[in-house]
PDB file of N, CA and C in Angstrom:
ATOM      1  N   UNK A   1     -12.623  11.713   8.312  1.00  0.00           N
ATOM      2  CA  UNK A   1     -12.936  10.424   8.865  1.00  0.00           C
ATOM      3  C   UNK A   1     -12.892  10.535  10.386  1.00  0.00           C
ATOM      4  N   UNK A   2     -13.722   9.659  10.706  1.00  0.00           N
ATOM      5  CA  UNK A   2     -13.873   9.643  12.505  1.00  0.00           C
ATOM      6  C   UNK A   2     -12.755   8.921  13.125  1.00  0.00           C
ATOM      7  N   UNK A   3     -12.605   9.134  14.199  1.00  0.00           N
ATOM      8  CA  UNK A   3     -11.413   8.558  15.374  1.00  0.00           C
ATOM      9  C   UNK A   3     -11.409   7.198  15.151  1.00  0.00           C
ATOM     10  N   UNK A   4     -12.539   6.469  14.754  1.00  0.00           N
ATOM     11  CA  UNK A   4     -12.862   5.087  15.047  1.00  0.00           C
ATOM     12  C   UNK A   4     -13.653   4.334  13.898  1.00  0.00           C
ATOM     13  N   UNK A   5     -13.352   3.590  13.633  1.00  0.00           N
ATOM     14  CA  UNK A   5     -14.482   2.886  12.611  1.00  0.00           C
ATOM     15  C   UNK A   5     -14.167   1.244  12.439  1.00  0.00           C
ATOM     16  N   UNK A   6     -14.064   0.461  10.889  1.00  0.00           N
ATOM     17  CA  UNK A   6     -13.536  -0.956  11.023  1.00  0.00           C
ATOM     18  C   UNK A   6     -12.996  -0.700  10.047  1.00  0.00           C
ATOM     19  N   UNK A   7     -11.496  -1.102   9.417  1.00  0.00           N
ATOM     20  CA  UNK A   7     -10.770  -1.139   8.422  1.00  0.00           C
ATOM     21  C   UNK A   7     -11.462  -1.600   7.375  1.00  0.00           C
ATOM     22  N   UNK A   8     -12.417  -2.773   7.768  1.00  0.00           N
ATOM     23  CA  UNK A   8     -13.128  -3.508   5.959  1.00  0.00           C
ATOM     24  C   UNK A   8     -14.312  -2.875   6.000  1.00  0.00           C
ATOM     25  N   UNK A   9     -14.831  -2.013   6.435  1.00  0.00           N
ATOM     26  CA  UNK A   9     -16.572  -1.562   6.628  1.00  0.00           C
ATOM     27  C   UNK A   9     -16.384  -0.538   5.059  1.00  0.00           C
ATOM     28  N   UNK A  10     -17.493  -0.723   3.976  1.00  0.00           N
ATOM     29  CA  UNK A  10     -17.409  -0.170   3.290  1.00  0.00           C
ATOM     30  C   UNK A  10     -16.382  -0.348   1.867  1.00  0.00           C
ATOM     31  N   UNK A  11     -15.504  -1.410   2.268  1.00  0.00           N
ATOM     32  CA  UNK A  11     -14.671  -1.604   0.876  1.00  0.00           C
ATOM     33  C   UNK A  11     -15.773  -2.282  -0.060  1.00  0.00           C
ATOM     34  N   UNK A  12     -15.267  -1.579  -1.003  1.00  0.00           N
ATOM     35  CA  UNK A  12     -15.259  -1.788  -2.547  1.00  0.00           C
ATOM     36  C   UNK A  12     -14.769  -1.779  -3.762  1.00  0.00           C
ATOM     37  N   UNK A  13     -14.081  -2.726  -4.207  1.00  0.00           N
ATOM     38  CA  UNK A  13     -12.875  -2.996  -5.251  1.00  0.00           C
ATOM     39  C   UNK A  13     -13.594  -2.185  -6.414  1.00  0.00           C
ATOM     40  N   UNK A  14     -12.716  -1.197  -6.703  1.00  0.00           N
ATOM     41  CA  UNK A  14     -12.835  -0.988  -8.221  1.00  0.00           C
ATOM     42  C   UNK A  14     -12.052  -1.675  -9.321  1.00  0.00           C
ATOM     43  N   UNK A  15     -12.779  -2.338  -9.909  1.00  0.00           N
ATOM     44  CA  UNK A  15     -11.408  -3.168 -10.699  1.00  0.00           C
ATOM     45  C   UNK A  15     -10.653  -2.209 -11.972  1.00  0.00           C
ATOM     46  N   UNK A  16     -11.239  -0.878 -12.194  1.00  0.00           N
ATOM     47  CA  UNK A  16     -10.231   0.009 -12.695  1.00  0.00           C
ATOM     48  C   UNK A  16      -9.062   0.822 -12.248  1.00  0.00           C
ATOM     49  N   UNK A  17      -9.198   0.891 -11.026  1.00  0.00           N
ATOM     50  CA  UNK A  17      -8.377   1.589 -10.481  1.00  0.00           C
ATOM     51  C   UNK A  17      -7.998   0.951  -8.625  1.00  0.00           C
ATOM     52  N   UNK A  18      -6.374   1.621  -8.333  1.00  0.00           N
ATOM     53  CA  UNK A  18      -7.017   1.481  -6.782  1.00  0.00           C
ATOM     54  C   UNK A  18      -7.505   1.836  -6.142  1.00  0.00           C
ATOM     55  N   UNK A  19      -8.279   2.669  -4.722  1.00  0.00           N
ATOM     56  CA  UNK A  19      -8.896   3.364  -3.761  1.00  0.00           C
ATOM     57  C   UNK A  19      -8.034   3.659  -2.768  1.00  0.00           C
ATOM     58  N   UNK A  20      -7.961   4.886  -2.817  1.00  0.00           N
ATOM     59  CA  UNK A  20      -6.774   5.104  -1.357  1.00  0.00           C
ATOM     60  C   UNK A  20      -8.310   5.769  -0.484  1.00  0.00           C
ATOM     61  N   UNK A  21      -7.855   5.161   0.634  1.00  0.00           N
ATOM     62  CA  UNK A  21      -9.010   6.221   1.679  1.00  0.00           C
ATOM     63  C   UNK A  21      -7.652   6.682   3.139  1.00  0.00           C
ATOM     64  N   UNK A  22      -7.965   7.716   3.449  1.00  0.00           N
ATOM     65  CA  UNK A  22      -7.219   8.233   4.376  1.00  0.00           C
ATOM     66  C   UNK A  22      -7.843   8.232   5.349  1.00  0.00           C
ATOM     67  N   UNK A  23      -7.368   7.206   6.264  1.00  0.00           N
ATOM     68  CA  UNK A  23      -8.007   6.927   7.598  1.00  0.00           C
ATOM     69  C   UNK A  23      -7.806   8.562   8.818  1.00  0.00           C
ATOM     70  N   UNK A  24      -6.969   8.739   8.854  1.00  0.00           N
ATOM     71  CA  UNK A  24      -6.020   9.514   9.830  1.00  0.00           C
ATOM     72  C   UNK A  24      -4.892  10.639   8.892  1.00  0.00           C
ATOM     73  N   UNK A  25      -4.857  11.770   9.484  1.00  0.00           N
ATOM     74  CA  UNK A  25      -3.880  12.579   8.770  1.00  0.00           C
ATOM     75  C   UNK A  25      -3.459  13.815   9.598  1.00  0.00           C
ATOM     76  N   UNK A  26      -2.343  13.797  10.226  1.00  0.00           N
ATOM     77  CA  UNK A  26      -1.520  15.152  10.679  1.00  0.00           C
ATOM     78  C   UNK A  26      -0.501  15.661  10.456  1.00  0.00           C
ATOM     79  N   UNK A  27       0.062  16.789  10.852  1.00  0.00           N
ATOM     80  CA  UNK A  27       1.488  17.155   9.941  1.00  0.00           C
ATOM     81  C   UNK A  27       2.424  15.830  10.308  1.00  0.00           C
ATOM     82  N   UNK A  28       3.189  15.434   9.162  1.00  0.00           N
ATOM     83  CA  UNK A  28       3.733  14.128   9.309  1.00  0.00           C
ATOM     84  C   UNK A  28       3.400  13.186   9.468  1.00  0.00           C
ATOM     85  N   UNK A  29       2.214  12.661   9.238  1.00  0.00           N
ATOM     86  CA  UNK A  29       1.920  11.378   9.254  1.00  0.00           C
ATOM     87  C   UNK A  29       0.304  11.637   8.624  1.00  0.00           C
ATOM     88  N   UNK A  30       0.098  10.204   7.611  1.00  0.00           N
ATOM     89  CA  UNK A  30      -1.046   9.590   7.209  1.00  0.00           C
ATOM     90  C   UNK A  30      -1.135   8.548   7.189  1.00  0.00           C
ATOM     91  N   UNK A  31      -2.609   7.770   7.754  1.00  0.00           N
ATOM     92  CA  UNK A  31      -2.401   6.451   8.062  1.00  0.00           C
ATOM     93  C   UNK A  31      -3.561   6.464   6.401  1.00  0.00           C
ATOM     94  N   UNK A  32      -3.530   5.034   5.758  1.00  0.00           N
ATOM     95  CA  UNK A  32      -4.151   5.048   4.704  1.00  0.00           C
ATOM     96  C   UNK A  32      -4.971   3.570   4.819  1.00  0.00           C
ATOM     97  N   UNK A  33      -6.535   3.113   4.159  1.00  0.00           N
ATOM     98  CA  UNK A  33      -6.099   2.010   3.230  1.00  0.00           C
ATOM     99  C   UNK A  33      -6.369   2.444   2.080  1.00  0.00           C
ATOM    100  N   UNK A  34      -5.595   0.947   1.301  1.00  0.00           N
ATOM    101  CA  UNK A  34      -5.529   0.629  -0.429  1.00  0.00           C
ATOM    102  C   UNK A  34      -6.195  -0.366  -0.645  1.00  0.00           C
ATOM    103  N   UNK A  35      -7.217  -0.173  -1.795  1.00  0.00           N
ATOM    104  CA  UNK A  35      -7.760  -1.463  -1.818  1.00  0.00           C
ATOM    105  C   UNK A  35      -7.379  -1.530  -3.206  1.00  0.00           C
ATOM    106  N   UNK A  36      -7.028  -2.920  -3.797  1.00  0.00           N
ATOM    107  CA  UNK A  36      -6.513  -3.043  -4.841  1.00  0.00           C
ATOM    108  C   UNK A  36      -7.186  -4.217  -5.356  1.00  0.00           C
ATOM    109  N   UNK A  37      -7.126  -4.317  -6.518  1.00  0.00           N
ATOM    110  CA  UNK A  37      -8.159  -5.591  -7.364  1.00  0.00           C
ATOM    111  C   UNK A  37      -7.476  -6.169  -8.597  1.00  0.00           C
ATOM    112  N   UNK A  38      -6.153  -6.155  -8.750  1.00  0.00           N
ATOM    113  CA  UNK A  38      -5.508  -7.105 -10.278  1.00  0.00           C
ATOM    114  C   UNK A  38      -4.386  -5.912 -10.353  1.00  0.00           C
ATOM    115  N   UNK A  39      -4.347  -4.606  -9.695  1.00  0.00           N
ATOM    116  CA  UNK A  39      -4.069  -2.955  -9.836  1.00  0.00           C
ATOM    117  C   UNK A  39      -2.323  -4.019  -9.873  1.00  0.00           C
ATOM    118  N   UNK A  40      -1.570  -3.182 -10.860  1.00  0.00           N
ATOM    119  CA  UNK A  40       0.050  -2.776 -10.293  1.00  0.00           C
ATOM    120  C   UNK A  40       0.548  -1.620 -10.903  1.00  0.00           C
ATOM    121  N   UNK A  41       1.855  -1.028 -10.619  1.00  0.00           N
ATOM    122  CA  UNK A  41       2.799  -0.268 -10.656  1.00  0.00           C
ATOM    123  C   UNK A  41       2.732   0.333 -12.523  1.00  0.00           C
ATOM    124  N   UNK A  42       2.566   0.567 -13.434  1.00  0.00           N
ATOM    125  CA  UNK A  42       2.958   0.335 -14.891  1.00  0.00           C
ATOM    126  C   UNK A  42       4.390  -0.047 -14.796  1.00  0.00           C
ATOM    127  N   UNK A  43       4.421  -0.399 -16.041  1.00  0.00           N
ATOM    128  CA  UNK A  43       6.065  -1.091 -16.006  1.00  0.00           C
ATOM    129  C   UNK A  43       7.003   0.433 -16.477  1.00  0.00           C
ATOM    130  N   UNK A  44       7.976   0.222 -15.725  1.00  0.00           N
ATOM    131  CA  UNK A  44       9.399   1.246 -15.570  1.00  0.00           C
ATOM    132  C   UNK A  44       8.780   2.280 -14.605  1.00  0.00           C
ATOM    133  N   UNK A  45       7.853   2.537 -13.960  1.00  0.00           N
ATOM    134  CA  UNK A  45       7.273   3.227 -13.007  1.00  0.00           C
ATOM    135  C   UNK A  45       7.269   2.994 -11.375  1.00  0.00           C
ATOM    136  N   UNK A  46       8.165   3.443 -10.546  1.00  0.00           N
ATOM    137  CA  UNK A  46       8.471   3.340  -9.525  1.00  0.00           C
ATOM    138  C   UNK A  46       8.368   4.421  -8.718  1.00  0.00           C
ATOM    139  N   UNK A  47       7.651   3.665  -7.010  1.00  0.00           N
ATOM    140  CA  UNK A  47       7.329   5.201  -6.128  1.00  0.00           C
ATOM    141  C   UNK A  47       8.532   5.658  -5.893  1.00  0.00           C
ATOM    142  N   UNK A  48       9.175   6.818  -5.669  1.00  0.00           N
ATOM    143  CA  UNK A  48       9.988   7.805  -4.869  1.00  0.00           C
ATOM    144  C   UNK A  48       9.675   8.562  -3.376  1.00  0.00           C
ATOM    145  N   UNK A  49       8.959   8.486  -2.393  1.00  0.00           N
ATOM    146  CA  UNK A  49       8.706   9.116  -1.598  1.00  0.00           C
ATOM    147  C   UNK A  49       9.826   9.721  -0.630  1.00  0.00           C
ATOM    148  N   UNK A  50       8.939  11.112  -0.479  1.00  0.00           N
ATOM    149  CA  UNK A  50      10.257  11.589   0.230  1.00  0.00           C
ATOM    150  C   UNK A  50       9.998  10.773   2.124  1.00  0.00           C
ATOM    151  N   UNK A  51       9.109  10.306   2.451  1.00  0.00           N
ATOM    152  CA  UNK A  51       8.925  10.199   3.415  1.00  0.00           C
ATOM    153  C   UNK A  51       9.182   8.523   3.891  1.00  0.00           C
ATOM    154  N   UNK A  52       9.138   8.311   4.817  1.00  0.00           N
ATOM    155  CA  UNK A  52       9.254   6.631   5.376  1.00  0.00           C
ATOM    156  C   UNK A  52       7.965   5.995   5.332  1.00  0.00           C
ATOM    157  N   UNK A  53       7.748   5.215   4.841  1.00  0.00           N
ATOM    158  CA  UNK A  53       6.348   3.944   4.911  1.00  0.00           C
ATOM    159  C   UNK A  53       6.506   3.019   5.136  1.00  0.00           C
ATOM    160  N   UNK A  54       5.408   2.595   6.385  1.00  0.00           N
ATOM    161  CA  UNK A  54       5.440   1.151   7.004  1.00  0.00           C
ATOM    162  C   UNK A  54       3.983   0.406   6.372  1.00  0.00           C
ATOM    163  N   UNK A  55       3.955  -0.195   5.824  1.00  0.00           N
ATOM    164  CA  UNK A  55       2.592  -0.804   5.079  1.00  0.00           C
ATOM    165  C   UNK A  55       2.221  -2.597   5.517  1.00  0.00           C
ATOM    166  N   UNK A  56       1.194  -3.060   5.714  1.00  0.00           N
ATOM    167  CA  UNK A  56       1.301  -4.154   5.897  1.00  0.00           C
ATOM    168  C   UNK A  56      -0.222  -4.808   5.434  1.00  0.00           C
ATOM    169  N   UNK A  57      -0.049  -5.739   4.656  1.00  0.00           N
ATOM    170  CA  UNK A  57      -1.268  -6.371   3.908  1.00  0.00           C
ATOM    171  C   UNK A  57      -2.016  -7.412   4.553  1.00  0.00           C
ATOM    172  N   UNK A  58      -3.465  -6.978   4.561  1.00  0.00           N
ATOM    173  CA  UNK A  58      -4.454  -7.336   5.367  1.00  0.00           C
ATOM    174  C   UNK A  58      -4.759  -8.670   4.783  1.00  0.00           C
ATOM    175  N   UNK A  59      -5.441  -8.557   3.471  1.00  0.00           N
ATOM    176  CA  UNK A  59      -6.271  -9.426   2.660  1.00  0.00           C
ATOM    177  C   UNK A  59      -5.753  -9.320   1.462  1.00  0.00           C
ATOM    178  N   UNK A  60      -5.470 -10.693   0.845  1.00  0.00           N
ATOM    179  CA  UNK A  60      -5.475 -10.395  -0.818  1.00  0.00           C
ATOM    180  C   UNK A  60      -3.919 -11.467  -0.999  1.00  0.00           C
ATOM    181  N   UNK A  61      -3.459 -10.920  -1.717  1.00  0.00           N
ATOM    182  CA  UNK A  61      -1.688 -11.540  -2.278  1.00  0.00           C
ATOM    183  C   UNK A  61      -1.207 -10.228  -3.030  1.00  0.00           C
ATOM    184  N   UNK A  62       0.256 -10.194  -3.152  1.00  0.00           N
ATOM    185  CA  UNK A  62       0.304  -8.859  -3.738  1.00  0.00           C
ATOM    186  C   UNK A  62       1.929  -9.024  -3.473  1.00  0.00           C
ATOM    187  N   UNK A  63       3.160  -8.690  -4.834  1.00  0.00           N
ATOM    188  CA  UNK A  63       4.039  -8.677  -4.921  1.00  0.00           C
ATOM    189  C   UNK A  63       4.779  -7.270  -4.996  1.00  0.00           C
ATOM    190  N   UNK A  64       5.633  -6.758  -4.840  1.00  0.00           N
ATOM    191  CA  UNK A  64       6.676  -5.448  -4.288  1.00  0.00           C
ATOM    192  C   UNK A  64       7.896  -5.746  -5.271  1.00  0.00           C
ATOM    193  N   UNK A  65       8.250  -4.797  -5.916  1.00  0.00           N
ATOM    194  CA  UNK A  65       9.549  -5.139  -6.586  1.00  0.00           C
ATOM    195  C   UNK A  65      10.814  -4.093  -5.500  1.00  0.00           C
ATOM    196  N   UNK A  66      11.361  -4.031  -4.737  1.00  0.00           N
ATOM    197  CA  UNK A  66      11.805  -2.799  -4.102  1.00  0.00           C
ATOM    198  C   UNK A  66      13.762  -3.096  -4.661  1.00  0.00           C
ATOM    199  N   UNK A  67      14.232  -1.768  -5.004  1.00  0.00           N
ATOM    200  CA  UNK A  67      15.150  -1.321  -5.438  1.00  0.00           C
ATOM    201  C   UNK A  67      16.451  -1.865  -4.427  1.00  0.00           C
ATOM    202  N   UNK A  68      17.315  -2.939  -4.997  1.00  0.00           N
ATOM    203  CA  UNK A  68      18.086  -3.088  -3.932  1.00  0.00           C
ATOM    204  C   UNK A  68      17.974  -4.649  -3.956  1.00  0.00           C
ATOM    205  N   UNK A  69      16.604  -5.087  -3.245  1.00  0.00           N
ATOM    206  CA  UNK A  69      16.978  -6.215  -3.244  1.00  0.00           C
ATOM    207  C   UNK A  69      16.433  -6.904  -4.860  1.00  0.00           C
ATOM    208  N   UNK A  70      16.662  -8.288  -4.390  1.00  0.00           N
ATOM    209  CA  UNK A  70      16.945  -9.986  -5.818  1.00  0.00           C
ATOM    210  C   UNK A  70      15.480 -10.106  -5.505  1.00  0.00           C
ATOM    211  N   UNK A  71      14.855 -10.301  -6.710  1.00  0.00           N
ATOM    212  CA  UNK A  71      13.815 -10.843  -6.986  1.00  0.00           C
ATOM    213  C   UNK A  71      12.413  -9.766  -6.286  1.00  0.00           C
ATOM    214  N   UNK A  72      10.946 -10.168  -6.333  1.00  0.00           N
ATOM    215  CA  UNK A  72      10.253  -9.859  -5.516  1.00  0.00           C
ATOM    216  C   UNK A  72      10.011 -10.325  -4.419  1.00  0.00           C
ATOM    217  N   UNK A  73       9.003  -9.477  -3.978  1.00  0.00           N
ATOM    218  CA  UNK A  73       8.885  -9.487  -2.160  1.00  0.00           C
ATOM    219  C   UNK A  73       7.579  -9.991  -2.207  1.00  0.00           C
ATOM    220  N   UNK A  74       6.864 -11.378  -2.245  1.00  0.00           N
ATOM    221  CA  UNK A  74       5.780 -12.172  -2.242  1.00  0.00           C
ATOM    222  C   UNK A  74       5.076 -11.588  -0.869  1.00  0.00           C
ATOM    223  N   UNK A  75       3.807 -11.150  -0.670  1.00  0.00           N
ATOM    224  CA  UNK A  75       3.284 -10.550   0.427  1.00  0.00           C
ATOM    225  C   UNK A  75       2.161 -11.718   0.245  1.00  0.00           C
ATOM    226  N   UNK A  76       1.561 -11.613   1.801  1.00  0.00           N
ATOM    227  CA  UNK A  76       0.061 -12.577   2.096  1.00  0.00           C
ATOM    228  C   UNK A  76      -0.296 -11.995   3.217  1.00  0.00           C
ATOM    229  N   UNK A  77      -1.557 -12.291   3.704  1.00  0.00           N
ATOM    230  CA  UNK A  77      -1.953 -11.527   5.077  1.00  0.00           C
ATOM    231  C   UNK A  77      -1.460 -11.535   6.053  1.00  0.00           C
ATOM    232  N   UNK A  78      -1.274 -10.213   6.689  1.00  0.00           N
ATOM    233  CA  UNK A  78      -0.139 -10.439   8.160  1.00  0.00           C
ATOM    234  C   UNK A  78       1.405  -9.820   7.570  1.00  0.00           C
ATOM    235  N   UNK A  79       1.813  -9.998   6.307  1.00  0.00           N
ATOM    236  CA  UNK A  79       2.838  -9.515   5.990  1.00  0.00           C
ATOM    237  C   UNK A  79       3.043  -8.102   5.873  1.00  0.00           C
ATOM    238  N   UNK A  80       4.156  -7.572   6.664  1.00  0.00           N
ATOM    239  CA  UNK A  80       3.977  -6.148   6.299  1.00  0.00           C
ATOM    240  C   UNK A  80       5.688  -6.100   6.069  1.00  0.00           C
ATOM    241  N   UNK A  81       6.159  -4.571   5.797  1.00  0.00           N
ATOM    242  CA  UNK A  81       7.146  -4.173   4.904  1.00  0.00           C
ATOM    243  C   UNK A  81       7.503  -3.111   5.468  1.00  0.00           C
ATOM    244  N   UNK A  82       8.965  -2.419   5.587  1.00  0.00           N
ATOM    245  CA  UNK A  82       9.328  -0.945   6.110  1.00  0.00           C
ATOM    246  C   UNK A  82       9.951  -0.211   4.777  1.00  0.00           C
ATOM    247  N   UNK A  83       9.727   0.768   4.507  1.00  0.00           N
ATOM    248  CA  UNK A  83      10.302   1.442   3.371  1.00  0.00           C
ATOM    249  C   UNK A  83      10.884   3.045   4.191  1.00  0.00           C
ATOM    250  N   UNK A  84      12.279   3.220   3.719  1.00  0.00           N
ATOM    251  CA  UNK A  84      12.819   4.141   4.815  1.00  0.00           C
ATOM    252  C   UNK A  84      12.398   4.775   3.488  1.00  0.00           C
ATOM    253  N   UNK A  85      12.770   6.282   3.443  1.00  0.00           N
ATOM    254  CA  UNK A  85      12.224   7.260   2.737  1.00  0.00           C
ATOM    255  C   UNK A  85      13.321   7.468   1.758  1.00  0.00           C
ATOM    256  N   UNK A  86      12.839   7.715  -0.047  1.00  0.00           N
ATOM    257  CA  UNK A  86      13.606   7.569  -0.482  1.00  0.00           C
ATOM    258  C   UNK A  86      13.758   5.632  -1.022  1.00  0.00           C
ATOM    259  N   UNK A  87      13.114   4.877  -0.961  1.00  0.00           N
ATOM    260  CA  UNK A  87      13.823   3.371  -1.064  1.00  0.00           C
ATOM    261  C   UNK A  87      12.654   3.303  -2.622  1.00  0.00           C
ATOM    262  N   UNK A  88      13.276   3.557  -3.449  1.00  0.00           N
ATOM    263  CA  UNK A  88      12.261   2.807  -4.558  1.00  0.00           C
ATOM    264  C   UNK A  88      11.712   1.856  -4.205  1.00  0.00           C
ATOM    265  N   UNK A  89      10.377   2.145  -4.883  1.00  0.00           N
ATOM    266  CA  UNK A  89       9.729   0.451  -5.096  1.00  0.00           C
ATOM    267  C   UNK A  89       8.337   0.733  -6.162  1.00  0.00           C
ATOM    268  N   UNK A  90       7.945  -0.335  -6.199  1.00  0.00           N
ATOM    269  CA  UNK A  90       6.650  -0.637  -7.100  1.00  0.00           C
ATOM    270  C   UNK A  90       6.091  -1.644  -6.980  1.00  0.00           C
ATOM    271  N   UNK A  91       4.659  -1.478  -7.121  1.00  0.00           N
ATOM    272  CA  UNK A  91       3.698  -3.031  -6.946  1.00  0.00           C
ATOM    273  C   UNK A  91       4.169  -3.772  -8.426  1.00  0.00           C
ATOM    274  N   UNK A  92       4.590  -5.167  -8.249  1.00  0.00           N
ATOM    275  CA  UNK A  92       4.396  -5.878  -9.238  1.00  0.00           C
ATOM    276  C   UNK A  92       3.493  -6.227  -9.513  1.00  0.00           C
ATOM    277  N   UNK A  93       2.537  -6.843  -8.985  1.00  0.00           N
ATOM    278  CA  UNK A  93       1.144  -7.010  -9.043  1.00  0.00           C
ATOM    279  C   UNK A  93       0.339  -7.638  -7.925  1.00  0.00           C
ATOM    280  N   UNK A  94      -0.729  -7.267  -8.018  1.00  0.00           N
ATOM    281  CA  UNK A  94      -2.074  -7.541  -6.744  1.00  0.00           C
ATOM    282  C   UNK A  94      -2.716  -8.675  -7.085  1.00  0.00           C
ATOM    283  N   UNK A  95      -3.531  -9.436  -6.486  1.00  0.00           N
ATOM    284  CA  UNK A  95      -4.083 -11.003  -7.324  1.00  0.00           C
ATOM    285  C   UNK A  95      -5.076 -10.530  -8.143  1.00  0.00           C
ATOM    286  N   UNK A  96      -5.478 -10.810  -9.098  1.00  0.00           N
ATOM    287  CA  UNK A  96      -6.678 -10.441 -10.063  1.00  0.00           C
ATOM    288  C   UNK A  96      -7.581 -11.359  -9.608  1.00  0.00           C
ATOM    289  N   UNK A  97      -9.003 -10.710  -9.554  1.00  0.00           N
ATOM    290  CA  UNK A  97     -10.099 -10.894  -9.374  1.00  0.00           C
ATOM    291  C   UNK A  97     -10.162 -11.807  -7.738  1.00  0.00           C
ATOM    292  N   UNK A  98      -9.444 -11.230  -6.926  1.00  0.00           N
ATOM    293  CA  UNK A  98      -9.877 -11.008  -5.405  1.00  0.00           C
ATOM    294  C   UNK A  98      -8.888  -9.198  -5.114  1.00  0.00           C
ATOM    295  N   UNK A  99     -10.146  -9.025  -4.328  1.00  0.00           N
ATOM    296  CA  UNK A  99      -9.783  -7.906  -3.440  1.00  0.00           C
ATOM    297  C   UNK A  99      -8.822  -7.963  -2.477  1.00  0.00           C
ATOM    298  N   UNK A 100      -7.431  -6.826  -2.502  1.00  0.00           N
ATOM    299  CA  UNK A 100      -6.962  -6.368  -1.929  1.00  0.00           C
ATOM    300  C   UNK A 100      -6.661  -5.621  -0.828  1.00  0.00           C
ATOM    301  N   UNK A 101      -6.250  -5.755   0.049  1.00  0.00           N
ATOM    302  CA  UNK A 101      -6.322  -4.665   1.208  1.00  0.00           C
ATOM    303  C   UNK A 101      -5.028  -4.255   1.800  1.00  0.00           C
ATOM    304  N   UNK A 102      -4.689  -3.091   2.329  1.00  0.00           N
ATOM    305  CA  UNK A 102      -3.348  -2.774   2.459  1.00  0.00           C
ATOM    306  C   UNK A 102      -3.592  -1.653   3.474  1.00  0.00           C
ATOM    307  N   UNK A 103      -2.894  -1.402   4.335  1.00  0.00           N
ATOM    308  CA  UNK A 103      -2.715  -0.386   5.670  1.00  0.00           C
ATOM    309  C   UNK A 103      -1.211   0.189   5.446  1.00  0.00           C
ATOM    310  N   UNK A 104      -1.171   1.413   5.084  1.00  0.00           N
ATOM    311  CA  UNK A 104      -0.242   2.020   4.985  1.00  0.00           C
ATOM    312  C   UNK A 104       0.003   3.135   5.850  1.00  0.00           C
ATOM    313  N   UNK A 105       0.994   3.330   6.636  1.00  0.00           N
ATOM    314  CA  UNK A 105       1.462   4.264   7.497  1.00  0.00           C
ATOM    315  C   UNK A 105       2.500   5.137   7.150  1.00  0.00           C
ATOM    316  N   UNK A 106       2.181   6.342   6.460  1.00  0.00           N
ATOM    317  CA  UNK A 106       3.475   6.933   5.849  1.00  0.00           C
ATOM    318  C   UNK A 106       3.794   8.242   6.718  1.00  0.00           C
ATOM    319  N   UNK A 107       4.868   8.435   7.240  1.00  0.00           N
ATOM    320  CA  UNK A 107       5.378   9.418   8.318  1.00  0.00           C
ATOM    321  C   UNK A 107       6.838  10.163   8.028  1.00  0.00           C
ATOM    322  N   UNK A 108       7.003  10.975   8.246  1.00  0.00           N
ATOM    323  CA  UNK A 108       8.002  11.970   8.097  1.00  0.00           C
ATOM    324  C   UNK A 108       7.885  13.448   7.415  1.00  0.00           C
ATOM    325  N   UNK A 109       8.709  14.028   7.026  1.00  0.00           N
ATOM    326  CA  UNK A 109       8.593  15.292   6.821  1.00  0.00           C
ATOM    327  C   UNK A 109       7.088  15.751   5.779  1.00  0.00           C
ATOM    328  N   UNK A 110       7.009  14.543   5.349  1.00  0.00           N
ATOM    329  CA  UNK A 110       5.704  15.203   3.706  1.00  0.00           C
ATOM    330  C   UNK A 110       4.833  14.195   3.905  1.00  0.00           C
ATOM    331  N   UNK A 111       4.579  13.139   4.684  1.00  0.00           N
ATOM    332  CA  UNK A 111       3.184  12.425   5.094  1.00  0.00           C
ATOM    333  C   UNK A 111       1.939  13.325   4.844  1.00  0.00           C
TER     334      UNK A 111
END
């Protein structure tokens, strides 16, 4: 991918799956988006990363179950999230039938 482009140029929800596109990538760090369409976590399935992620949601609605804290983490546009490395979590779910968008910045040793 080029130095420069527009975060929404080119999305397209697959409603089977999500789309990761990798904007940016060097040792330790990948910047990402996710586009997501109804997509969550399967149930008892939670990320582990060894690395830190800062993510923050563009477009869409989209809930976080993260390990630790009560209840979920209700996201809307503008909302973003820090995950130190190591912090379980999992999508509870993305809104069905609107498109998703998500900017993820994951950095540290295995980005």
């Amino acid at each position: 991918m080029t130095g420069t482009g527009n975060i929404f140029s080119g999305v397209m929800p697959n409603r089977s799956m999500e789309v990761f596109t990798t904007l940016h990538a060097q040792p330790g760090l990948r910047i990402e988006r996710i586009v997501s369409a109804g997509q969550a976590s399967p149930p008892g399935v939670w990320l582990d990363q060894p690395q830190a992620e800062w993510v923050l949601l563009l477009e869409g609605g989209a809930a976080l179950e993260i390990e630790g804290e009560e209840g979920l983490r209700r996201m809307a546009p503008g909302d973003y999230v820090w995950l130190p490395p190591r912090r379980r979590h999992r999508v509870a779910w993305t809104e069905a039938g609107r498109t998703t968008i998500w900017l993820a910045v994951h950095f540290g040793t295995k980005a």
